[in-house]
Protein backbone atom coordinates (compact mmCIF):
# COMPACT_ATOMS: atom_id res chain seq x y z
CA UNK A 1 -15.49 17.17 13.77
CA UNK A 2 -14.38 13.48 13.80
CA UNK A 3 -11.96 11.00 12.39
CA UNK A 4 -11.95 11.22 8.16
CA UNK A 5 -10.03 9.08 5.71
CA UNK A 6 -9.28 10.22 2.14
CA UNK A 7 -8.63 7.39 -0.25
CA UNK A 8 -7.32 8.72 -3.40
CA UNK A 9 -6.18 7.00 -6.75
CA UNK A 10 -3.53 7.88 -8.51
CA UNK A 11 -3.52 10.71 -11.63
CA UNK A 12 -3.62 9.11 -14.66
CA UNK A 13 -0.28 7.88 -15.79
CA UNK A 14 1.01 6.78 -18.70
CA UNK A 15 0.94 3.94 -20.68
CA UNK A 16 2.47 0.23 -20.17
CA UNK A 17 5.57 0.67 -21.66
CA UNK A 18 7.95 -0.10 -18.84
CA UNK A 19 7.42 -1.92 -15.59
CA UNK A 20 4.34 -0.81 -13.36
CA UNK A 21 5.82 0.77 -11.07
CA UNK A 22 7.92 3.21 -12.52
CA UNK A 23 4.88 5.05 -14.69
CA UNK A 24 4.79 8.39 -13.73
CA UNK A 25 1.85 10.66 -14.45
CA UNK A 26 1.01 12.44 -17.63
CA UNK A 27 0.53 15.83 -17.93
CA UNK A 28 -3.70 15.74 -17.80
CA UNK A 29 -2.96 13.09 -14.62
CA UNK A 30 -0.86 15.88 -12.92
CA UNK A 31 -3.99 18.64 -13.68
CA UNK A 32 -6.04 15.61 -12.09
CA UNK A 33 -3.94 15.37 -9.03
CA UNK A 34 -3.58 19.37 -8.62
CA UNK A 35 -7.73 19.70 -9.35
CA UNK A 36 -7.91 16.64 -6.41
CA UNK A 37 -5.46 18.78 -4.34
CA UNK A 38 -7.04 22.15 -4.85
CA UNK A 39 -10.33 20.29 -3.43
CA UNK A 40 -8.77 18.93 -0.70
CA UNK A 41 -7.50 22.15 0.41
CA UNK A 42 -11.61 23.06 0.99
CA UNK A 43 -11.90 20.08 3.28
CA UNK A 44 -9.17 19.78 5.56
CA UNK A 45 -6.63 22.59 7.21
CA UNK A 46 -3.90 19.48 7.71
CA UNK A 47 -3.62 15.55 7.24
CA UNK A 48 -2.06 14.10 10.36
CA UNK A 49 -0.67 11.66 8.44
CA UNK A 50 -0.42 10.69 4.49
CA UNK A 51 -0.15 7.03 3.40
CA UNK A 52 1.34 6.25 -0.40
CA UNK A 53 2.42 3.42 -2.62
CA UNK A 54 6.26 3.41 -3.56
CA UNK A 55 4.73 3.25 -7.10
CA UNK A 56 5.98 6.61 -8.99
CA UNK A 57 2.49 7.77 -10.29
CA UNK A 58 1.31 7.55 -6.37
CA UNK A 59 4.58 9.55 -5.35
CA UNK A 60 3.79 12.83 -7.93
CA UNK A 61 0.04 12.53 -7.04
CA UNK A 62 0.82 12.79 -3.06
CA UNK A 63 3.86 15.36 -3.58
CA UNK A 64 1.02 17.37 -5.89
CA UNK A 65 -1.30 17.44 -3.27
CA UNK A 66 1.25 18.51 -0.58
CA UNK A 67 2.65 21.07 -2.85
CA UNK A 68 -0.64 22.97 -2.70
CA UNK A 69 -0.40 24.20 1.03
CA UNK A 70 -2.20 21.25 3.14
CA UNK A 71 0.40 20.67 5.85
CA UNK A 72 1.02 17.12 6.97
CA UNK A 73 2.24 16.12 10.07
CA UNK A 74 3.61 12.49 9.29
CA UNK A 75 4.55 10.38 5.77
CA UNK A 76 4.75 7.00 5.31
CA UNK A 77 4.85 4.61 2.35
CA UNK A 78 3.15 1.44 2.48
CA UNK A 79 4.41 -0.94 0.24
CA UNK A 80 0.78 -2.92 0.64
CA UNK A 81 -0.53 0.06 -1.36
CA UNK A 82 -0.27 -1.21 -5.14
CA UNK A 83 -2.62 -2.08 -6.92
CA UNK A 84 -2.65 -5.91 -6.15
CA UNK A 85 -2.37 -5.33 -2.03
CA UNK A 86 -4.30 -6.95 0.84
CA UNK A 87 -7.06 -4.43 1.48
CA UNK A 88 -7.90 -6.05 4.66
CA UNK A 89 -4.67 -5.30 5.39
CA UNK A 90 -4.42 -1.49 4.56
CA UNK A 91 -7.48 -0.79 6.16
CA UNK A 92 -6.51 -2.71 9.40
CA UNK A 93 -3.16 -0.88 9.43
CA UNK A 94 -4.67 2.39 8.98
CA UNK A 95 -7.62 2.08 11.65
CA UNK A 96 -5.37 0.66 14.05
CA UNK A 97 -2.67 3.79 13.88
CA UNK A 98 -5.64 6.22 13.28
CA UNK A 99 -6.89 4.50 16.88
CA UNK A 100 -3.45 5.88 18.60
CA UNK A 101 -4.52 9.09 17.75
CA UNK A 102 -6.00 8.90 21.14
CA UNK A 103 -9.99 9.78 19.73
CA UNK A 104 -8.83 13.65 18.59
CA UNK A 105 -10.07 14.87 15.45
CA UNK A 106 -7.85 13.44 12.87
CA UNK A 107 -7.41 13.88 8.93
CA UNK A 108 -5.67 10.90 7.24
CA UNK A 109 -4.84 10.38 3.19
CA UNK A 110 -4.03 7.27 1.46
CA UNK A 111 -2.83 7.68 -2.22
CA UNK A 112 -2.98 4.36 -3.82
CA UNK A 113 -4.26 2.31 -7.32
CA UNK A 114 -7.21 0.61 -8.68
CA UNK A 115 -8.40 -1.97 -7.72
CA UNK A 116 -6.95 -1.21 -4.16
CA UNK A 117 -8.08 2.27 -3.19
CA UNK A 118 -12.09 0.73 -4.36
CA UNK A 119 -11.27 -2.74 -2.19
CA UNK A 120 -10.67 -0.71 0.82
CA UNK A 121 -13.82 1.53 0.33
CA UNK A 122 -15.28 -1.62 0.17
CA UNK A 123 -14.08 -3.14 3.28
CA UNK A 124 -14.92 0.01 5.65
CA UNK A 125 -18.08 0.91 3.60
CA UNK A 126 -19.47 -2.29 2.19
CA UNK A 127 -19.77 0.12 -1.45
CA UNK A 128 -16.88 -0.65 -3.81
CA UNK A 129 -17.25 2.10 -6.70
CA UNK A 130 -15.15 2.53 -9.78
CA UNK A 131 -12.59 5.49 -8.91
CA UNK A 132 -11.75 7.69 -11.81
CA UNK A 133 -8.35 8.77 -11.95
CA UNK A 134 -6.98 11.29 -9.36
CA UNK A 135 -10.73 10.21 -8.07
CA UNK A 136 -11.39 10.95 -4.11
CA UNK A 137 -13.66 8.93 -1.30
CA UNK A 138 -14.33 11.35 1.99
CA UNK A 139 -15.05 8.69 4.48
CA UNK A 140 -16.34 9.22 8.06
CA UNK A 141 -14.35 6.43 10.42
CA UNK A 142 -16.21 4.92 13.40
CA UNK A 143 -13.49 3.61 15.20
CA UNK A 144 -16.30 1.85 17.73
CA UNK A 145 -17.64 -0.15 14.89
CA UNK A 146 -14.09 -0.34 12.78
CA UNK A 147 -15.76 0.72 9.76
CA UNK A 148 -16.95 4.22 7.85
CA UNK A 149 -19.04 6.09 5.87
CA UNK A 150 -19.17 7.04 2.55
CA UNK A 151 -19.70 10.60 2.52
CA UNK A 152 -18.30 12.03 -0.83
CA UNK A 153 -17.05 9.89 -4.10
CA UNK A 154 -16.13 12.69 -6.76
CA UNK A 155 -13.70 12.91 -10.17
CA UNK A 156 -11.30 15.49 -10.51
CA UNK A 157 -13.75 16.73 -13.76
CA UNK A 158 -16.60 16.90 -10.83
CA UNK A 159 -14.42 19.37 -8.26
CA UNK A 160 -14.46 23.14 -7.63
C-alpha cells in the first residue's frame, strides 16, 4: 500500500475553433477517457480526492472516469490546472493536502493539460515524458523526500 498520484491529460478534444477553454472532447477523446477510466478501475477501489482544471475537456474526462464506478471521496477544481499553470505550484498544493491525510494509504487524481500534467511529472520525478491524450502517470509519493516515482506511463491505445 502507500500514497499514489494519478496525473492524467485530458481526452482529445477538438479543434481551436473557439476559446481554449471551452473545447470539449470528441467522440475518440471520450473512448480515450472511458479506456483511461476502465484502467483505472484495475488500480484503485476509490480516489480520496480528484483534482481538475475548470477547462471543459478536463471536466468530461474526470466526470468519464467517475462515471465508471471508482468512488471519490472529495472534488476540487484547481484553476492552476491549465495548460500554462505553475507546476511547482500544483505539485506543492497536492503533496501538502495529500500530507493531511495523516500517512494512510491514499489514492489521489489530477486531470489536467499538456504541458502541465508532463511539468508536474517532472517536478516529483525528475522524467518529463510526452503524455498522449487521455494518457496516465501512476506515481508512488514519498512524502519524506516530497517527491515520487514513476511507476507506470501508458496511452489509452496501450490499456486493458
Amino acid at each position: 500500500m502507500g500514497i499514489y498520484l494519478y496525473i492524467v491529460r485530458h481526452g482529445e478534444a477538438e479543434p481551436m475553433t473557439k476559446a481554449d477553454e471551452l473545447r470539449e472532447l470528441t467522440e475518440h477523446g471520450k473512448w480515450e477517457a472511458k479506456r483511461t477510466a476502465l484502467w483505472l478501475k484495475t488500480q484503485v477501489a476509490n480516489f480520496d480526492c480528484v483534482y481538475a482544471s475548470p477547462y471543459i475537456r478536463a471536466q468530461q474526462t474526470k466526470d468519464i472516469i467517475l462515471s465508471q464506478g471508482i468512488p471519490c471521496a472529495r472534488e476540487e477544481v484547481i484553476t492552476e490546472l491549465t495548460p500554462e499553470g505553475d507546476a511547482k505550484r500544483v505539485t506543492d498544493y497536492v503533496l501538502a493536502k495529500i500530507e493531511e491525510a495523516d500517512g494512510k494509504d491514499t489514492n489521489i487524481i489530477c486531470v489536467s493539460h499538456m504541458p502541465l500534467v508532463s511539468y508536474c511529472i517532472g517536478e516529483l520525478t525528475g522524467y518529463t515524458p510526452i503524455m498522449a491524450t487521455a494518457g496516465v502517470a501512476k506515481i508512488k509519493i514519498d512524502l519524506d523526500k516530497w517527491s515520487g516515482l514513476l511507476q507506470t506511463l501508458l496511452a489509452p491505445e496501450q490499456m486493458l
